[in-house]
Protein backbone atom coordinates (compact mmCIF):
# COMPACT_ATOMS: atom_id res chain seq x y z
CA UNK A 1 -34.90 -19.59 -54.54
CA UNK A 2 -33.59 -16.34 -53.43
CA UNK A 3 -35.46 -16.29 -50.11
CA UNK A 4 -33.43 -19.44 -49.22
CA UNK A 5 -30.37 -18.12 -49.85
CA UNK A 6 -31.17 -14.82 -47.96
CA UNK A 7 -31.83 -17.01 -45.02
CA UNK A 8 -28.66 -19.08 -45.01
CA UNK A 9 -26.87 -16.30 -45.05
CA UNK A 10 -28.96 -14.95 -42.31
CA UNK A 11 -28.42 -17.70 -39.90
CA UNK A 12 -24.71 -18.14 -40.31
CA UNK A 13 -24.27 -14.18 -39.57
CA UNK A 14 -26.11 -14.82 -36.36
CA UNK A 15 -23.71 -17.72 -35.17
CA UNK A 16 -20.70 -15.84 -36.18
CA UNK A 17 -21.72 -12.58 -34.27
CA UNK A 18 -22.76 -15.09 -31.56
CA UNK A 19 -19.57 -16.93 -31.14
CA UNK A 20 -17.61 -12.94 -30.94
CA UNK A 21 -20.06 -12.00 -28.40
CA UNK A 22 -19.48 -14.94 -26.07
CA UNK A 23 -15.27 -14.24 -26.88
CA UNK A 24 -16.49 -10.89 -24.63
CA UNK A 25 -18.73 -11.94 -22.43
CA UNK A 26 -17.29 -15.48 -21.14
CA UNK A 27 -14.37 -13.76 -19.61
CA UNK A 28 -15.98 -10.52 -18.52
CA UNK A 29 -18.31 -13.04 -16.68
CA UNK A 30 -15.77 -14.93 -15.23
CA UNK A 31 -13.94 -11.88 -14.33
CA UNK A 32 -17.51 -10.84 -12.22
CA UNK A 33 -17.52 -14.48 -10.73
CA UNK A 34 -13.52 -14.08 -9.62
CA UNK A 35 -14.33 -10.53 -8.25
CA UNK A 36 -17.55 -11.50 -5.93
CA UNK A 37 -14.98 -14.67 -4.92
CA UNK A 38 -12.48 -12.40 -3.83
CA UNK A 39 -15.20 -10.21 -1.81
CA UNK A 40 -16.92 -13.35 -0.52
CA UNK A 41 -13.41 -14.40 0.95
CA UNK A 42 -12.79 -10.82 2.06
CA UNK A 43 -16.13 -10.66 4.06
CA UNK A 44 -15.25 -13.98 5.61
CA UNK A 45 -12.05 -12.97 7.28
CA UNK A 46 -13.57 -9.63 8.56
CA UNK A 47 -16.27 -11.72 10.18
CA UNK A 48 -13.85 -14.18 11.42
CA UNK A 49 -11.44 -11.42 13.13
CA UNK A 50 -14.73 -9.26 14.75
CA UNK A 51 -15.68 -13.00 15.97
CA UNK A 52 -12.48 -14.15 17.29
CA UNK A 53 -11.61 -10.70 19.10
CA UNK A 54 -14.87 -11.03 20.69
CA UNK A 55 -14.34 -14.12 21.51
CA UNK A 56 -10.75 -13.57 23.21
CA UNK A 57 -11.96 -10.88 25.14
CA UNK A 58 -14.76 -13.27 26.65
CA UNK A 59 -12.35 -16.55 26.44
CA UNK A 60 -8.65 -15.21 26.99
CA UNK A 61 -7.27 -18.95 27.68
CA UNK A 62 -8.76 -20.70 25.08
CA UNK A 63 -6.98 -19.01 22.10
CA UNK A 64 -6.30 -22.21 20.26
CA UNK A 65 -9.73 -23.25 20.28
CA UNK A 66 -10.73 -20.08 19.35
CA UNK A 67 -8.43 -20.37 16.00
CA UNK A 68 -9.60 -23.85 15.25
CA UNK A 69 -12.93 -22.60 15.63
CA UNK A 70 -12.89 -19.78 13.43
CA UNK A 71 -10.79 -21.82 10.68
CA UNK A 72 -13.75 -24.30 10.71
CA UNK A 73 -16.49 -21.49 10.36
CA UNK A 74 -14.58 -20.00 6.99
CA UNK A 75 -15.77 -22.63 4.31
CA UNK A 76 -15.52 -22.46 1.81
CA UNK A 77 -11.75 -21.10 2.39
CA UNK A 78 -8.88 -23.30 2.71
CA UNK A 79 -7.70 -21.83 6.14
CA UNK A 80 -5.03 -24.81 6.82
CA UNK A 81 -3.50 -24.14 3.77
CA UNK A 82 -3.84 -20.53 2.92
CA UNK A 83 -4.37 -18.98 6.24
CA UNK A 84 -2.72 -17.59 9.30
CA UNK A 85 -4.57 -16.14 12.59
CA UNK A 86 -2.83 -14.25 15.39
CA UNK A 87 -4.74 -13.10 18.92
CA UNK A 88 -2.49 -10.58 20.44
CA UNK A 89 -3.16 -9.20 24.01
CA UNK A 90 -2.35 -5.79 24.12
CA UNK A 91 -2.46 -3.73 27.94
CA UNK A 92 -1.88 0.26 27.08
CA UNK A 93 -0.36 0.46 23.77
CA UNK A 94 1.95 -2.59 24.32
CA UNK A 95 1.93 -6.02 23.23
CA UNK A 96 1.97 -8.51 26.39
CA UNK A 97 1.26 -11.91 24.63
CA UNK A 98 0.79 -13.14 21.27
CA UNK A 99 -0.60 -16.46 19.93
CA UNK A 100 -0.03 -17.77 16.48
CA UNK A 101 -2.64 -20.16 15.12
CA UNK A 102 -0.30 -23.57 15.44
CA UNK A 103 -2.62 -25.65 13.11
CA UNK A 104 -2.19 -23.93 9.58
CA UNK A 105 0.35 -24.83 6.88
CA UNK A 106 1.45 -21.30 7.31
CA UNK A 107 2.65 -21.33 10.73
CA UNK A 108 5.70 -19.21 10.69
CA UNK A 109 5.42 -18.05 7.64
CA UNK A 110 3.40 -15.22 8.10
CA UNK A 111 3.90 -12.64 11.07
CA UNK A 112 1.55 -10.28 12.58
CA UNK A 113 1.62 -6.67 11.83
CA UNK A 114 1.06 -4.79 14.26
CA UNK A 115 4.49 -6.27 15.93
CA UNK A 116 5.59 -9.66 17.93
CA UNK A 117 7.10 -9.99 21.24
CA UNK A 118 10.84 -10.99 21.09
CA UNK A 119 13.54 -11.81 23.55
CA UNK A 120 15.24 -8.77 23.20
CA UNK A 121 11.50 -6.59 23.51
CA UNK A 122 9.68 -8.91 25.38
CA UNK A 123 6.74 -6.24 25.32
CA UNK A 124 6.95 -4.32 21.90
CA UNK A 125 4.73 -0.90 21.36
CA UNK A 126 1.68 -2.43 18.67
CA UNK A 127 1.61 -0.94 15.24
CA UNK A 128 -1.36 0.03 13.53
CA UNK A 129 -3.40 -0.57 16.54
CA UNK A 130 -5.81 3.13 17.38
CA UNK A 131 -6.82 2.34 20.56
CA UNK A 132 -7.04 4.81 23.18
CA UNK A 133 -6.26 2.12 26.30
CA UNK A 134 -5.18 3.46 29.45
CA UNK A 135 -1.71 1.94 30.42
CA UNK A 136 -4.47 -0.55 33.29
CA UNK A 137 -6.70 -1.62 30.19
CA UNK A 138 -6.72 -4.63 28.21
CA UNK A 139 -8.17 -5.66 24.79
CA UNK A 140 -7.54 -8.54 22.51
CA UNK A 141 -6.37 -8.13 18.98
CA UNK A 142 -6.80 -10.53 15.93
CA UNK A 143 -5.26 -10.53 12.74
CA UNK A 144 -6.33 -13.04 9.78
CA UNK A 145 -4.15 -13.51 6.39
CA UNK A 146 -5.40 -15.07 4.03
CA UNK A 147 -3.40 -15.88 0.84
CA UNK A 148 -6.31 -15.53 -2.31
CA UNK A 149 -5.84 -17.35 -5.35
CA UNK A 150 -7.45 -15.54 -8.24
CA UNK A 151 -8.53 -17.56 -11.23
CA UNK A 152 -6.64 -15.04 -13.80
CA UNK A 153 -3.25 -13.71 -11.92
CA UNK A 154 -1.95 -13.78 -8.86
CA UNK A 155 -2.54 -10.41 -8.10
CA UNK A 156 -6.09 -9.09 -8.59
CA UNK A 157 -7.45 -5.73 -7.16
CA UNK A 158 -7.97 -6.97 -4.07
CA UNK A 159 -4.40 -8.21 -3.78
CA UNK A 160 -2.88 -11.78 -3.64
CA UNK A 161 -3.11 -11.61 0.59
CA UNK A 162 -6.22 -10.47 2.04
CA UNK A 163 -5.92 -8.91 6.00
CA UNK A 164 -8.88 -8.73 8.49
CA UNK A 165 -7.76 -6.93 11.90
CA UNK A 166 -10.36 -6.51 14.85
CA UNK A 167 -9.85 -5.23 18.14
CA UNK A 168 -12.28 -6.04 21.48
């Protein structure tokens, strides 16, 4: 009889020590599947503003297109509702035209940063931008924001709004 006991005992230690192990490792694993989410969506944009300056450079009318294009390509990120996309035409170190993507929720909401064209500076010097153009040469510039939602706070250590910037 006191083998039985001993073995009771035995296998309601184990589920006991197994339900405080999975209290650690349920949100340590979750916190690893947030992470690689974050990265995955961080990748994406990268790829999406190397693309889209590449294709600007080749396609300089289209820019639209271009946008709707590379929302489309970014599955499985919600670009209509949590992205913004801006192809900016620099010549030198100034800004001579800038598209906004017109087809995202954020239209207007976000604005670029390396600077936007306004009525009073119709050609503003870009910001951030370390290209060595000559004052004759011309290269396309896109930015993509993309507001992350992490699945434990808003702000993770990636940062609540990831930023891709490519120049061609």
């Amino acid at each position: 009889m006191g083998s039985r006991t001993r073995t009771n005992s035995t296998s309601g230690q184990a589920c006991i020590e197994m339900a405080i192990a999975l209290l650690v490792l349920i949100p340590m694993l979750l916190g690893v599947y947030d992470f690689a989410c974050a990265i995955r969506a961080s990748n994406s944009i990268s790829n999406m503003s190397r693309e889209g300056a590449n294709m600007a450079s080749r396609l300089p009318d289209r820019r639209q297109d271009i946008m709707n294009a590379l929302a489309v390509t970014a599955q499985p990120l919600d670009m209509k509702a949590n992205g913004m996309i801006y192809i900016t035409q620099l010549q030198g170190d100034k800004i001579v035209s800038q598209v906004g993507w017109q087809s995202g929720d954020l239209n207007g909401v976000i604005s670029s940063r390396i600077g936007t064209p306004t009525a009073a500076e119709p050609t503003p010097v870009a910001h951030g931008v370390n290209a060595a153009l000559g004052p004759t040469q011309t290269a396309y510039v896109v930015e993509v924001f993309y507001n992350y939602h992490s699945l434990f706070s808003s702000s993770g250590l990636l940062g609540r709004q990831l930023y891709a910037k490519s120049l061609f």
